[in-house]
PDB file of N, CA and C in Angstrom:
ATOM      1  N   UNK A   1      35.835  -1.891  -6.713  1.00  0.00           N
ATOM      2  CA  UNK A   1      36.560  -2.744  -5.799  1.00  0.00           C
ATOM      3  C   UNK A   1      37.929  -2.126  -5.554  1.00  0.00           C
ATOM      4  N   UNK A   2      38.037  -2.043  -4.731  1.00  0.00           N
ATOM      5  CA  UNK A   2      39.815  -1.125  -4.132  1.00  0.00           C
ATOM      6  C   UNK A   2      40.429  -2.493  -3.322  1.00  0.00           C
ATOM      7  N   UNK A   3      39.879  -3.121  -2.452  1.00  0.00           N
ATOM      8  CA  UNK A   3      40.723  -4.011  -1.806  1.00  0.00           C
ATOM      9  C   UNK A   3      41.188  -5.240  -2.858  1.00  0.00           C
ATOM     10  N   UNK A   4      42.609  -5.737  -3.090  1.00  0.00           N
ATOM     11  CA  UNK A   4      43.151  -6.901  -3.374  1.00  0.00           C
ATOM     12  C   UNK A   4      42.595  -8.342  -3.248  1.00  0.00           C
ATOM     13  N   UNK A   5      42.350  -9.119  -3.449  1.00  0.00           N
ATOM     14  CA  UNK A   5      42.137 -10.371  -3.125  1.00  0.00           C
ATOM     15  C   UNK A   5      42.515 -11.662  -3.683  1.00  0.00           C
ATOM     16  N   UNK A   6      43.081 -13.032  -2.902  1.00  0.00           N
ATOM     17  CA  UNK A   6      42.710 -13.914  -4.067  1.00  0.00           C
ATOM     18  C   UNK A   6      41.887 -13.877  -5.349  1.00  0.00           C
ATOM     19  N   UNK A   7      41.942 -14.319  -6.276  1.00  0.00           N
ATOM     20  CA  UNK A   7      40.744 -14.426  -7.042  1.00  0.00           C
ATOM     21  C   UNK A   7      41.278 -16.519  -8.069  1.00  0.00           C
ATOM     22  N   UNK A   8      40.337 -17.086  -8.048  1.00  0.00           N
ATOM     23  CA  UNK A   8      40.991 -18.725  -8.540  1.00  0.00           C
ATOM     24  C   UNK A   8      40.167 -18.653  -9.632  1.00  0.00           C
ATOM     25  N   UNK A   9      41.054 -19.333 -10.697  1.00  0.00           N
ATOM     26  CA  UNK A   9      40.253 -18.918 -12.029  1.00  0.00           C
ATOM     27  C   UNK A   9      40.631 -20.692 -12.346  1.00  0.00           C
ATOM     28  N   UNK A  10      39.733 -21.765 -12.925  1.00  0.00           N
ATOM     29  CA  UNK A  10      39.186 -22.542 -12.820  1.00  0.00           C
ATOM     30  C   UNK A  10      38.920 -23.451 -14.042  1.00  0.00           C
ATOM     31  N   UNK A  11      39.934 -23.970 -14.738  1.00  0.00           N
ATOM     32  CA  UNK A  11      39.506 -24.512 -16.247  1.00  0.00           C
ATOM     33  C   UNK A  11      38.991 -25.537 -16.174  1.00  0.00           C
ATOM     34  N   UNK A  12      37.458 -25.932 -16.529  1.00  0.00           N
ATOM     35  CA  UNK A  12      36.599 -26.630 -16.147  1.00  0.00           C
ATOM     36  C   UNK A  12      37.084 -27.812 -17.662  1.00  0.00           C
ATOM     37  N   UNK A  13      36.707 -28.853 -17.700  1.00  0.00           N
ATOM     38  CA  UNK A  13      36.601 -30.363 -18.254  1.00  0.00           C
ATOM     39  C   UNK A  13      35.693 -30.010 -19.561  1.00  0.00           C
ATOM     40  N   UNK A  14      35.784 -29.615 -21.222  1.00  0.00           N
ATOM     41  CA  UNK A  14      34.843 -29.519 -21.552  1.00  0.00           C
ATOM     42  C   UNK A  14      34.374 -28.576 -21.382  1.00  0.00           C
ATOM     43  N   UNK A  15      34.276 -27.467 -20.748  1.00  0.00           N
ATOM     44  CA  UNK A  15      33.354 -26.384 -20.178  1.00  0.00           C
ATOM     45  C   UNK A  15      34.230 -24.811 -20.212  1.00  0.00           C
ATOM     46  N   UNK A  16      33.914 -23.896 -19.339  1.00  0.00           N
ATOM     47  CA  UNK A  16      33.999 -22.684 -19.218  1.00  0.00           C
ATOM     48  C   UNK A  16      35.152 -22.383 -18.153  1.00  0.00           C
ATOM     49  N   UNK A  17      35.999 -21.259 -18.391  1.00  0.00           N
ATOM     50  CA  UNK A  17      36.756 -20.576 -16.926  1.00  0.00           C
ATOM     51  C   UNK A  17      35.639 -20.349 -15.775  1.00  0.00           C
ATOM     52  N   UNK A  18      36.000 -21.063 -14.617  1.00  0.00           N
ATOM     53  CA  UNK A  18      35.003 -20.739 -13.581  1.00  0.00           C
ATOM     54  C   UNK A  18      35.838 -19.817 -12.952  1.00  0.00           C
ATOM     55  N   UNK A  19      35.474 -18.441 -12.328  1.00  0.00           N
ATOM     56  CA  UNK A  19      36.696 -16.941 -11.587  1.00  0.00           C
ATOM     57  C   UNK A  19      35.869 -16.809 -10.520  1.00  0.00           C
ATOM     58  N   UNK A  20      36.412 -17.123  -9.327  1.00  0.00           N
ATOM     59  CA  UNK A  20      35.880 -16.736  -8.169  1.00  0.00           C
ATOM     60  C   UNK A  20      36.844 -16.204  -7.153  1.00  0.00           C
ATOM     61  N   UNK A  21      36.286 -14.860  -6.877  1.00  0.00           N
ATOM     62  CA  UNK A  21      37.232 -13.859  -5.964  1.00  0.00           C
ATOM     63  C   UNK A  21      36.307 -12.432  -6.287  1.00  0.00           C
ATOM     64  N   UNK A  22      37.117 -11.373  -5.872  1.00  0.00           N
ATOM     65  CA  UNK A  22      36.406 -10.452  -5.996  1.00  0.00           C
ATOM     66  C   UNK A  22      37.351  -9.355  -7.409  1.00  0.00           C
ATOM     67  N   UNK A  23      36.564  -9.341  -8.623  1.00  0.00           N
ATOM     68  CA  UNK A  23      37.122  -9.431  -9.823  1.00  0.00           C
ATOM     69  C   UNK A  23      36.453  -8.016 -10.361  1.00  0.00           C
ATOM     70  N   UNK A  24      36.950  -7.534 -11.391  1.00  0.00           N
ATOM     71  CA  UNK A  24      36.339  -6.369 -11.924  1.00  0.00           C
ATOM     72  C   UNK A  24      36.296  -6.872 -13.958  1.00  0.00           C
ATOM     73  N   UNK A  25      35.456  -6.833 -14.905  1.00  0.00           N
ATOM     74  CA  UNK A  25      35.664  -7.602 -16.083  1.00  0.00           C
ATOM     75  C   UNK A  25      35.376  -6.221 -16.540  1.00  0.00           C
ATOM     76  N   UNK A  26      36.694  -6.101 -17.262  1.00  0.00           N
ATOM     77  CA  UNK A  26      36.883  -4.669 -18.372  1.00  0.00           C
ATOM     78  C   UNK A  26      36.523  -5.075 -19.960  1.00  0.00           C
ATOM     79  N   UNK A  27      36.174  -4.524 -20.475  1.00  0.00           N
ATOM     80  CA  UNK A  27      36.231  -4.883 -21.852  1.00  0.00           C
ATOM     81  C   UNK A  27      37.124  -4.100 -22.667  1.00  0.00           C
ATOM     82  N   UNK A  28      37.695  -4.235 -23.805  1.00  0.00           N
ATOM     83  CA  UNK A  28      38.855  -3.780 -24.938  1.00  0.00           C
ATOM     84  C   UNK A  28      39.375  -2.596 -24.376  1.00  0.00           C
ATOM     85  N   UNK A  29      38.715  -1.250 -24.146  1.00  0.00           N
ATOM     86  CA  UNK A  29      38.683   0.236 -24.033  1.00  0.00           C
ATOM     87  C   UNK A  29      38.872   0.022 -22.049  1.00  0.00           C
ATOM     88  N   UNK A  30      39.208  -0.933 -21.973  1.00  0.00           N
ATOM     89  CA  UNK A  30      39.257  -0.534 -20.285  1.00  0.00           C
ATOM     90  C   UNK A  30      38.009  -0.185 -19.292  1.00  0.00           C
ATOM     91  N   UNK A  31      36.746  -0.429 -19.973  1.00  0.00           N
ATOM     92  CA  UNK A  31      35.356  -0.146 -19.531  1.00  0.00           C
ATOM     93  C   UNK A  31      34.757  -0.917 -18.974  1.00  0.00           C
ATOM     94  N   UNK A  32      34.232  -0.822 -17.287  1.00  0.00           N
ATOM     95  CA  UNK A  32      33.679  -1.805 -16.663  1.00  0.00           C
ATOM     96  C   UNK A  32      32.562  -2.244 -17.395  1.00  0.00           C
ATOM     97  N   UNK A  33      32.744  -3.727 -17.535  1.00  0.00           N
ATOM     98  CA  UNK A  33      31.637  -4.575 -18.290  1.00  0.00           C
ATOM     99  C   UNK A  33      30.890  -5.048 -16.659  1.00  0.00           C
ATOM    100  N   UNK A  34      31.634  -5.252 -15.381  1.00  0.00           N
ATOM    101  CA  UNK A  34      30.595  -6.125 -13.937  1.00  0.00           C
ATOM    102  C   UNK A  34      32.048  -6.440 -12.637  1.00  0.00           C
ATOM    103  N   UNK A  35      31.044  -6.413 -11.496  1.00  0.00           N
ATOM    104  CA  UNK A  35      32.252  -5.719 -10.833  1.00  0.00           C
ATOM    105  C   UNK A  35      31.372  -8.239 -10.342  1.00  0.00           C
ATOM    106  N   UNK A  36      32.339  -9.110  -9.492  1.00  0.00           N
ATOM    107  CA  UNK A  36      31.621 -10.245  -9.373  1.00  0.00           C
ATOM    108  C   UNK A  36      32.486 -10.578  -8.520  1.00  0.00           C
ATOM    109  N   UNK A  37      31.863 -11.544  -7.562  1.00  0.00           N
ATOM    110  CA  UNK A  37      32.640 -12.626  -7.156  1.00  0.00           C
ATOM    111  C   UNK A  37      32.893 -13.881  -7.372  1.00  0.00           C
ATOM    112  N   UNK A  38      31.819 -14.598  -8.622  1.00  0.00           N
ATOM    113  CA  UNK A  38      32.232 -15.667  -9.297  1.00  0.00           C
ATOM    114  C   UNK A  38      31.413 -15.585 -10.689  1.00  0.00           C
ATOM    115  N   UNK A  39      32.095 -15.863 -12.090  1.00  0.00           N
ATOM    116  CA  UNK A  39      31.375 -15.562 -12.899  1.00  0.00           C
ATOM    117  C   UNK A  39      32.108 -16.992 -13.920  1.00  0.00           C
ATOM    118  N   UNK A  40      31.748 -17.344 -15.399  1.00  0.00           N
ATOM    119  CA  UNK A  40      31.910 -18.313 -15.741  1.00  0.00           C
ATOM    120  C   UNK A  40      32.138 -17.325 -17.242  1.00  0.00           C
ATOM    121  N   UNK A  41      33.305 -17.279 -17.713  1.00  0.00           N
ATOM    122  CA  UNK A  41      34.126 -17.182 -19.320  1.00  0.00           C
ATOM    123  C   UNK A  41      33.818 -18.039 -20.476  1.00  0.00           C
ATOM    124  N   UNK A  42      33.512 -17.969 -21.273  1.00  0.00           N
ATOM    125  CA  UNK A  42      33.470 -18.736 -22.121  1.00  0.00           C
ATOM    126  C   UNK A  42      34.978 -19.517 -22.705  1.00  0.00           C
ATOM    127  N   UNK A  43      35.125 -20.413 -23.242  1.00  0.00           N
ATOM    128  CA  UNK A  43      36.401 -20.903 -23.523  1.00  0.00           C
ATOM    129  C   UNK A  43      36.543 -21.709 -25.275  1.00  0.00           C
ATOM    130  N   UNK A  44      35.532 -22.005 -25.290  1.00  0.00           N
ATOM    131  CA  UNK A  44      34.903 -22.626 -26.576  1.00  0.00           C
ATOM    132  C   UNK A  44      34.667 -21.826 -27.768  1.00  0.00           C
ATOM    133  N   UNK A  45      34.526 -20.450 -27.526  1.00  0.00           N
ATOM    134  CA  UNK A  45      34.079 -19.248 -28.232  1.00  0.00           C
ATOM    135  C   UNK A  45      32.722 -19.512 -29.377  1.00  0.00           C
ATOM    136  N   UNK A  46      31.899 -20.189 -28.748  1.00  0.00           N
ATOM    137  CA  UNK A  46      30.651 -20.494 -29.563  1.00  0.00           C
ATOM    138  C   UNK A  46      29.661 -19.446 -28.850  1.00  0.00           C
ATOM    139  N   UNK A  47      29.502 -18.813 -27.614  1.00  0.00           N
ATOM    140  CA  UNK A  47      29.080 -18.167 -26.807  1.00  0.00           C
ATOM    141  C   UNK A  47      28.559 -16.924 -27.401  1.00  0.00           C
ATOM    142  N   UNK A  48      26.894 -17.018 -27.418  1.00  0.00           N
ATOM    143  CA  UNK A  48      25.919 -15.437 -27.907  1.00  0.00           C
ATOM    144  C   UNK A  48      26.287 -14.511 -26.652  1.00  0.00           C
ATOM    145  N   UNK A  49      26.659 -14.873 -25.467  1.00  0.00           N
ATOM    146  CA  UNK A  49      27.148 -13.926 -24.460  1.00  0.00           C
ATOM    147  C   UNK A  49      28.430 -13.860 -23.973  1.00  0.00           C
ATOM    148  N   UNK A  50      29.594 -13.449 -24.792  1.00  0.00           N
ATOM    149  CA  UNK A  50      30.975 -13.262 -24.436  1.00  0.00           C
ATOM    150  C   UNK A  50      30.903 -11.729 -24.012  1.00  0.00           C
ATOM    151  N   UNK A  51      31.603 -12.017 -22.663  1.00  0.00           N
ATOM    152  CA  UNK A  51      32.675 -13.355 -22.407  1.00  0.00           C
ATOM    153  C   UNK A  51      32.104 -14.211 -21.527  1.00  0.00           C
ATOM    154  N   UNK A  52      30.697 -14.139 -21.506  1.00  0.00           N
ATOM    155  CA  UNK A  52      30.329 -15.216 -20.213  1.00  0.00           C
ATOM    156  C   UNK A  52      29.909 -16.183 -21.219  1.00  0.00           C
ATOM    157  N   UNK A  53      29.719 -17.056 -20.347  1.00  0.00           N
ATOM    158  CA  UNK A  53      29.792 -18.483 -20.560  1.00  0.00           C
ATOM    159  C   UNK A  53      28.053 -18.547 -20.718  1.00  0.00           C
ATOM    160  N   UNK A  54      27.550 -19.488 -21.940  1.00  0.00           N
ATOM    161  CA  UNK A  54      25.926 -19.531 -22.332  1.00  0.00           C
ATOM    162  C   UNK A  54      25.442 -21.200 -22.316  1.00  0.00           C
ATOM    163  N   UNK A  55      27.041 -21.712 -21.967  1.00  0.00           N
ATOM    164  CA  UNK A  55      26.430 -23.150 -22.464  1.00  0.00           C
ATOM    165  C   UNK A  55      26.901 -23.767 -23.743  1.00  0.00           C
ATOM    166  N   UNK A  56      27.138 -23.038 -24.477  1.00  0.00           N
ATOM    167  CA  UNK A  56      27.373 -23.398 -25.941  1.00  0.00           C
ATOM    168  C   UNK A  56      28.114 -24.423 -25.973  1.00  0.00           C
ATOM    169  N   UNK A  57      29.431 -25.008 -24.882  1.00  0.00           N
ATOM    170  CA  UNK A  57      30.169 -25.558 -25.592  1.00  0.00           C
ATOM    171  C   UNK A  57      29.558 -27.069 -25.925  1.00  0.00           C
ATOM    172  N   UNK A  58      28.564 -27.168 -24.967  1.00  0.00           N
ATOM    173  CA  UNK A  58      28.020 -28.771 -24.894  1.00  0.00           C
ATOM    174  C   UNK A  58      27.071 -28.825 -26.272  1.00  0.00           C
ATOM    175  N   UNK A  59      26.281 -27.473 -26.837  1.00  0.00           N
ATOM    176  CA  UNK A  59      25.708 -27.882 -27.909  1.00  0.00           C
ATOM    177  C   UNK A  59      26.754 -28.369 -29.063  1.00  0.00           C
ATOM    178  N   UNK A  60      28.209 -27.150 -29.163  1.00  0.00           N
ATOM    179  CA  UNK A  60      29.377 -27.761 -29.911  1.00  0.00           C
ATOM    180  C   UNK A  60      29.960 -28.770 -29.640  1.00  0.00           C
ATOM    181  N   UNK A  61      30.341 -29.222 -29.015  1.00  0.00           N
ATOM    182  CA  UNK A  61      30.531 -30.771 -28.355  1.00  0.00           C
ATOM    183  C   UNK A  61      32.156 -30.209 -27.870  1.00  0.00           C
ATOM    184  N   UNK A  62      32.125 -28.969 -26.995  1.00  0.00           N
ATOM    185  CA  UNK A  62      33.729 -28.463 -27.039  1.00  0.00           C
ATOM    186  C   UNK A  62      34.721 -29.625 -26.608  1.00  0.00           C
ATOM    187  N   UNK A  63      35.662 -29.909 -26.507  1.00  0.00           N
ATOM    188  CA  UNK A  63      36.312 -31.329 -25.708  1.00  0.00           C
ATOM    189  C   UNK A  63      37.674 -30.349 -25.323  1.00  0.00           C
ATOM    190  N   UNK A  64      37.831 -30.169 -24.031  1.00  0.00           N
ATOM    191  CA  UNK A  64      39.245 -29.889 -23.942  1.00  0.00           C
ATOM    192  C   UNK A  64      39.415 -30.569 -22.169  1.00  0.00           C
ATOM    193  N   UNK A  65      40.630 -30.759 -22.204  1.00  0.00           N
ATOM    194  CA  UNK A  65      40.669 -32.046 -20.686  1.00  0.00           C
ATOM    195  C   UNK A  65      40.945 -31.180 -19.671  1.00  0.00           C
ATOM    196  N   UNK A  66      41.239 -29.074 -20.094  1.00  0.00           N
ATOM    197  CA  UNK A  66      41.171 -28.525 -19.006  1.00  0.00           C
ATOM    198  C   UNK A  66      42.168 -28.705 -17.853  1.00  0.00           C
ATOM    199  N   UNK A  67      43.511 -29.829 -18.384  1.00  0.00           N
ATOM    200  CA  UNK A  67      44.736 -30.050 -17.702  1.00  0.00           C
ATOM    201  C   UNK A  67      45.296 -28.961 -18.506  1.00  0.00           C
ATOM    202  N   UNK A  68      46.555 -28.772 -17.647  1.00  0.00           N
ATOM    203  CA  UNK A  68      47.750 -27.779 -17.716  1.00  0.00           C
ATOM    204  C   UNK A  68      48.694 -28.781 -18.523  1.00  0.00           C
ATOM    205  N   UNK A  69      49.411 -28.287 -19.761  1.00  0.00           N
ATOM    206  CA  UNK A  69      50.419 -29.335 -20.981  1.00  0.00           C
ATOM    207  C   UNK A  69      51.021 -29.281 -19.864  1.00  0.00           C
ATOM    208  N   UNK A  70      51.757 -31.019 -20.530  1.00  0.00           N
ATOM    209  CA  UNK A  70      52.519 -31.765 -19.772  1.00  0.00           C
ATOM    210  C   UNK A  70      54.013 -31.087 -20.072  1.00  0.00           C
TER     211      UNK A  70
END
């Protein structure tokens, strides 16, 4: 991806970063892990597929209200 773009990254209720734009996900070493235009983070860190998002947090019962502190 060479062109710039928005990209809105999305703290879901309970749930996962939702990132939609046109994004590139590096891992530690700077190595393309997926080039996307919307993909879902894990946030809960219970996740067999980090950094994407598997679902896990609802089997953990994650609770976060996903507001910005007051």
């Amino acid at each position: 991806m060479t062109e710039n773009t928005n990209v809105t990254v999305t703290v879901s209720e309970n749930g996962p970063y939702e990132i939609v734009g046109d994004v590139e996900i590096l891992d530690a070493n700077g190595v393309l892990i997926r080039e996307t235009t919307k993909t879902f983070l894990c946030r809960c860190g219970h996740s067999a597929k980090k950094p994407y998002c598997d679902g896990a947090h609802k089997k953990f019962d994650f609770q976060d209200s996903g507001l910005a502190p007051e």
